[in-house]
Protein backbone atom coordinates (compact mmCIF):
# COMPACT_ATOMS: atom_id res chain seq x y z
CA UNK A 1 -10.80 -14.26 8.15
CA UNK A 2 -13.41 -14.22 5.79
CA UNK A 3 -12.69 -14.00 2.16
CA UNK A 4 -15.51 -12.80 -0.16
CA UNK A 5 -14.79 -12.43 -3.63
CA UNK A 6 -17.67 -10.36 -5.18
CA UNK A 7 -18.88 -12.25 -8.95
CA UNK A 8 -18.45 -9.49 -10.82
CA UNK A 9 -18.57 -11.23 -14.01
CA UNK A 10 -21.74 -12.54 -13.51
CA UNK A 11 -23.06 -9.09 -12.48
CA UNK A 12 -21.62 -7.14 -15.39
CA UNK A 13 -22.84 -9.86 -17.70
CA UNK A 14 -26.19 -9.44 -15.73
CA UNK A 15 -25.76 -5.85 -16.49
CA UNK A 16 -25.07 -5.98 -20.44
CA UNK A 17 -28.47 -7.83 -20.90
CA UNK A 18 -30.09 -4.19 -19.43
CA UNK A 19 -31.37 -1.17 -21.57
CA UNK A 20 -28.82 1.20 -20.97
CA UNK A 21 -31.08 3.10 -19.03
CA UNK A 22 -31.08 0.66 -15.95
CA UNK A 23 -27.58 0.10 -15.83
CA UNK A 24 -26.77 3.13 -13.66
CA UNK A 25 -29.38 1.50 -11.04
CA UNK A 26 -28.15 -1.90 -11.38
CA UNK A 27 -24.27 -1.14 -11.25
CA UNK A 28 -25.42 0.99 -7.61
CA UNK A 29 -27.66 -1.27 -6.56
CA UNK A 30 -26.12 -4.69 -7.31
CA UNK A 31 -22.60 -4.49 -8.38
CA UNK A 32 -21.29 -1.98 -5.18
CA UNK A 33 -23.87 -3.19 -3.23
CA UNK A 34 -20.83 -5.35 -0.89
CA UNK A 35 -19.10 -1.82 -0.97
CA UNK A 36 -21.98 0.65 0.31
CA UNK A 37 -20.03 0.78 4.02
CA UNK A 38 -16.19 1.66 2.12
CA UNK A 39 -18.18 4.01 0.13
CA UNK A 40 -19.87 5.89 3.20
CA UNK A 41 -16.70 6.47 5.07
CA UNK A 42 -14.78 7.37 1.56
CA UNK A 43 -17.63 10.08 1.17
CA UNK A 44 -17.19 9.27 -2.66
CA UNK A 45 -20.33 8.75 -5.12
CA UNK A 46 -20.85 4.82 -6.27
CA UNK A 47 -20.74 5.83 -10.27
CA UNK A 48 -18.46 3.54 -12.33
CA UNK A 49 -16.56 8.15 -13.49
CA UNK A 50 -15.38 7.85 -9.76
CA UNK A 51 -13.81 4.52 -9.08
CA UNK A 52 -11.90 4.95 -12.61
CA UNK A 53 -14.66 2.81 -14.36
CA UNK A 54 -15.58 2.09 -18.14
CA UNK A 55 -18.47 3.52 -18.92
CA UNK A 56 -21.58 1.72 -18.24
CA UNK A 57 -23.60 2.26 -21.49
CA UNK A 58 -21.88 2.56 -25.53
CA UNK A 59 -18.77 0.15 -24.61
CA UNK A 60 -20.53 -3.14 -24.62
CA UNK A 61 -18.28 -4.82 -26.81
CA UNK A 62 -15.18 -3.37 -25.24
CA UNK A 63 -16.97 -4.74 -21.52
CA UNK A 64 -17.56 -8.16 -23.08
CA UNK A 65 -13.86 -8.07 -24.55
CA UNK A 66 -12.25 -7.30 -20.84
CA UNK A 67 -14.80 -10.00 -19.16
CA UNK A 68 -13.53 -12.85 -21.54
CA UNK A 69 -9.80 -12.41 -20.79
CA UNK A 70 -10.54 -11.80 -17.14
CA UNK A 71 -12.71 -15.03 -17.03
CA UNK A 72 -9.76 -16.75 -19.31
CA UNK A 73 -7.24 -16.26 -16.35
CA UNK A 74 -9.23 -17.39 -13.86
CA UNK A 75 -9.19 -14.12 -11.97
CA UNK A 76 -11.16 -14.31 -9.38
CA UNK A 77 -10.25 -17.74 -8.54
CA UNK A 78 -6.88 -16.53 -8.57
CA UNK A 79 -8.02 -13.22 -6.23
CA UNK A 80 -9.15 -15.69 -3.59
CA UNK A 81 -5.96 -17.70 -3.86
CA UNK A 82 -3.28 -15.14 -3.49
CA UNK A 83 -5.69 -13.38 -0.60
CA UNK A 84 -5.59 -17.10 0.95
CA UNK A 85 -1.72 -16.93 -0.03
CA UNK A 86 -1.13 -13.90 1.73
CA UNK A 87 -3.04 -13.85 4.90
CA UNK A 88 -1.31 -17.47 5.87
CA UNK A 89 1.70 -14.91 5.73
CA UNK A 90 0.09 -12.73 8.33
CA UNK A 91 -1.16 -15.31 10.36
CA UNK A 92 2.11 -17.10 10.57
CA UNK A 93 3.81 -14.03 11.43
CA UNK A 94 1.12 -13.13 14.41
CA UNK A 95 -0.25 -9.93 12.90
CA UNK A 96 -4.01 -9.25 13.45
CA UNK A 97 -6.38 -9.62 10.24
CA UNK A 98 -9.55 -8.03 9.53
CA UNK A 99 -12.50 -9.90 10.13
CA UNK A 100 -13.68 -10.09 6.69
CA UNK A 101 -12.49 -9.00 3.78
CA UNK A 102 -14.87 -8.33 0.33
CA UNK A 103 -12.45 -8.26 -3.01
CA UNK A 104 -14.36 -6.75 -6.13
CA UNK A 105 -12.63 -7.07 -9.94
CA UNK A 106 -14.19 -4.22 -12.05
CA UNK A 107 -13.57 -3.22 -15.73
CA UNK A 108 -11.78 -0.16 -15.72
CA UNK A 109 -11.37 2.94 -17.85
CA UNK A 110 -8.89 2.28 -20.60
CA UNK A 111 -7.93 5.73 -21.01
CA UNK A 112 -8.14 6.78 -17.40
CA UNK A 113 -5.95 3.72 -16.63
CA UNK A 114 -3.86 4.11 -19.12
CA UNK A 115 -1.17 6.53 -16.90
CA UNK A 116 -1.67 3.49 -14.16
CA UNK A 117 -0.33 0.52 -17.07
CA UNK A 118 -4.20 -0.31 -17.33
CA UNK A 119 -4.68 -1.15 -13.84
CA UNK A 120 -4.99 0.52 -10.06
CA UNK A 121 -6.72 -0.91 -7.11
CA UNK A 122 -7.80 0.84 -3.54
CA UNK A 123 -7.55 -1.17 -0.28
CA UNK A 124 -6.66 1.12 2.50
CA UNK A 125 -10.23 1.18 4.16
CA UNK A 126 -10.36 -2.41 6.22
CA UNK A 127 -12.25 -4.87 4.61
CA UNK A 128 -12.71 -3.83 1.33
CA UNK A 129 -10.63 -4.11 -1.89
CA UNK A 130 -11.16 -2.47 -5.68
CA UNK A 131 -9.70 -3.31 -8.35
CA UNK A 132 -10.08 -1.64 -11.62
CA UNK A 133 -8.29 -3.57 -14.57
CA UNK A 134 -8.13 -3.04 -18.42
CA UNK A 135 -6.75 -6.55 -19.03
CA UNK A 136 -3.78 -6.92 -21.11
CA UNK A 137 -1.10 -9.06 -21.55
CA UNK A 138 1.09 -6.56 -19.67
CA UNK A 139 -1.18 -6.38 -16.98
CA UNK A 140 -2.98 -9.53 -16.53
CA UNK A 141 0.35 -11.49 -14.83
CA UNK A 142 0.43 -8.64 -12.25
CA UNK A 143 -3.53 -8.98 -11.33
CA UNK A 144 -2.15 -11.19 -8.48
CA UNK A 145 0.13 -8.81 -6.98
CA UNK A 146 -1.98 -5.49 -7.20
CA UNK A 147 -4.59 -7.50 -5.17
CA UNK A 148 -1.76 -9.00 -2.49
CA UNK A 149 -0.66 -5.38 -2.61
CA UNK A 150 -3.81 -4.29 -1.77
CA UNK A 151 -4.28 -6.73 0.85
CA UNK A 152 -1.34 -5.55 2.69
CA UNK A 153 -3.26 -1.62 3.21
CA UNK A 154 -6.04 -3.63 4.38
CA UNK A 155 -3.98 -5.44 7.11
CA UNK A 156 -1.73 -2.31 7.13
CA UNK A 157 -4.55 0.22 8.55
CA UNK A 158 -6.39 -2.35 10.62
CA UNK A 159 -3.82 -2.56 12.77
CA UNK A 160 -2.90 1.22 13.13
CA UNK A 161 -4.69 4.12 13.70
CA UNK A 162 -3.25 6.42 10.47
CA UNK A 163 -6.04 8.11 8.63
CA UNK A 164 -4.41 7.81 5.17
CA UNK A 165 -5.80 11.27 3.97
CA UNK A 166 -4.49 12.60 7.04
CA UNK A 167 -2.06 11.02 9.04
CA UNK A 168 0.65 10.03 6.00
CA UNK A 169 3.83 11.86 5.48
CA UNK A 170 6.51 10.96 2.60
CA UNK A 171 8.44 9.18 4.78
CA UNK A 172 5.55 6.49 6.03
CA UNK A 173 4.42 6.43 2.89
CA UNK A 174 7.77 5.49 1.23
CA UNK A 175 7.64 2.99 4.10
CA UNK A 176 4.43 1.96 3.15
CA UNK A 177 5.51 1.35 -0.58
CA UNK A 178 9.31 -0.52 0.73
CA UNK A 179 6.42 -3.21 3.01
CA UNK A 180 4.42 -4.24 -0.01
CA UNK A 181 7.21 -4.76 -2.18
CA UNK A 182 8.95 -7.03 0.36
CA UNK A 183 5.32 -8.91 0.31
CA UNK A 184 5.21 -9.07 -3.16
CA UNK A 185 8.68 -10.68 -3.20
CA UNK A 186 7.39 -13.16 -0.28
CA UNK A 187 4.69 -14.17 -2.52
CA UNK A 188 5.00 -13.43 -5.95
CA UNK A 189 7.27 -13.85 -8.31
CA UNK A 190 10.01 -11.05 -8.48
CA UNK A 191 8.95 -10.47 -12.64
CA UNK A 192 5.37 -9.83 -11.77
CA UNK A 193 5.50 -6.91 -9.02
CA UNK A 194 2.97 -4.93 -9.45
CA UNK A 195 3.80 -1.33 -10.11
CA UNK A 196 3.87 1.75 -7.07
């Protein structure tokens, strides 16, 4: 499998050095760009309001706050490692991967994550993983395990045919939810689950 983890720190510093007036273009253009496919089949616009997204222009110095303790815990070194960490798991257990998978890291809303403990992520379309993060010390030791969690809806709906805005019921889901934490404890240490 294919792991590509999209540089989203270079982009949004890219991005910062804009007038505010190009960022819109830039953050559609460049920073989703690996995304345009998920997008497409999510029906869903590519503006930073609907992915749960700080706000492109005014928070500069909040962005360059959340970039430097992202880039201070290696993140997306770390991304690639636990996606490396966890797809060995597949593998080893026989279960079908997809062929590629494209991880982003983006700067989230504070106060639209702050109901999510600063952090959510989306992976149930194949091949594609967001995660939206307002780092914090709370947060920041459980980047790993959103991503792993994430990971396992990739792997999840490649290998079944469940639309998840269709075909889920309480009880698969709460199946769904009793999976990923037995991953989690597989791969990750017990004090750093990941909430959900």
């Amino acid at each position: 499998m294919e792991i590509i983890i999209q540089d989203t720190l270079n982009l949004y510093k890219d991005m910062l050095k804009l007038p505010e007036g190009e960022r819109s273009e830039f953050f559609s253009e460049e920073l989703i760009k690996p995304f345009n496919r998920m997008f497409e089949i999510m029906h869903m616009p590519k503006m930073p309001e609907a992915m749960g997204c700080i706000e492109i222009s005014g928070r500069d110095s909040k962005m360059i706050e959340m970039l430097d303790k992202l880039e201070k815990t290696d993140a997306w070194n770390n991304a690639k490692r636990t996606i490396e960490a966890a797809a060995s798991r597949f593998e080893n257990a026989g279960i079908p991967l997809p062929e590629k998978v494209v991880v982003g890291i983006f700067l989230g809303d504070p106060e639209h994550l702050a109901m999510f403990e600063g952090y959510t992520g989306m992976g149930s379309i194949p091949g594609y993983i967001l995660i939206m993060i307002d780092p914090n010390e709370k947060n920041l030791p459980k980047l790993n395990a959103c991503i792993a969690h994430e990971f396992h809806h990739n792997v999840l709906f490649h290998n079944t045919n469940w639309n998840f805005m269709t075909d889920i019921t309480v009880g698969r889901y709460l199946l769904l939810k009793a999976w990923l934490k037995a991953l989690q404890l597989v791969c990750l240490e017990k004090s750093i689950l990941a909430p959900g």
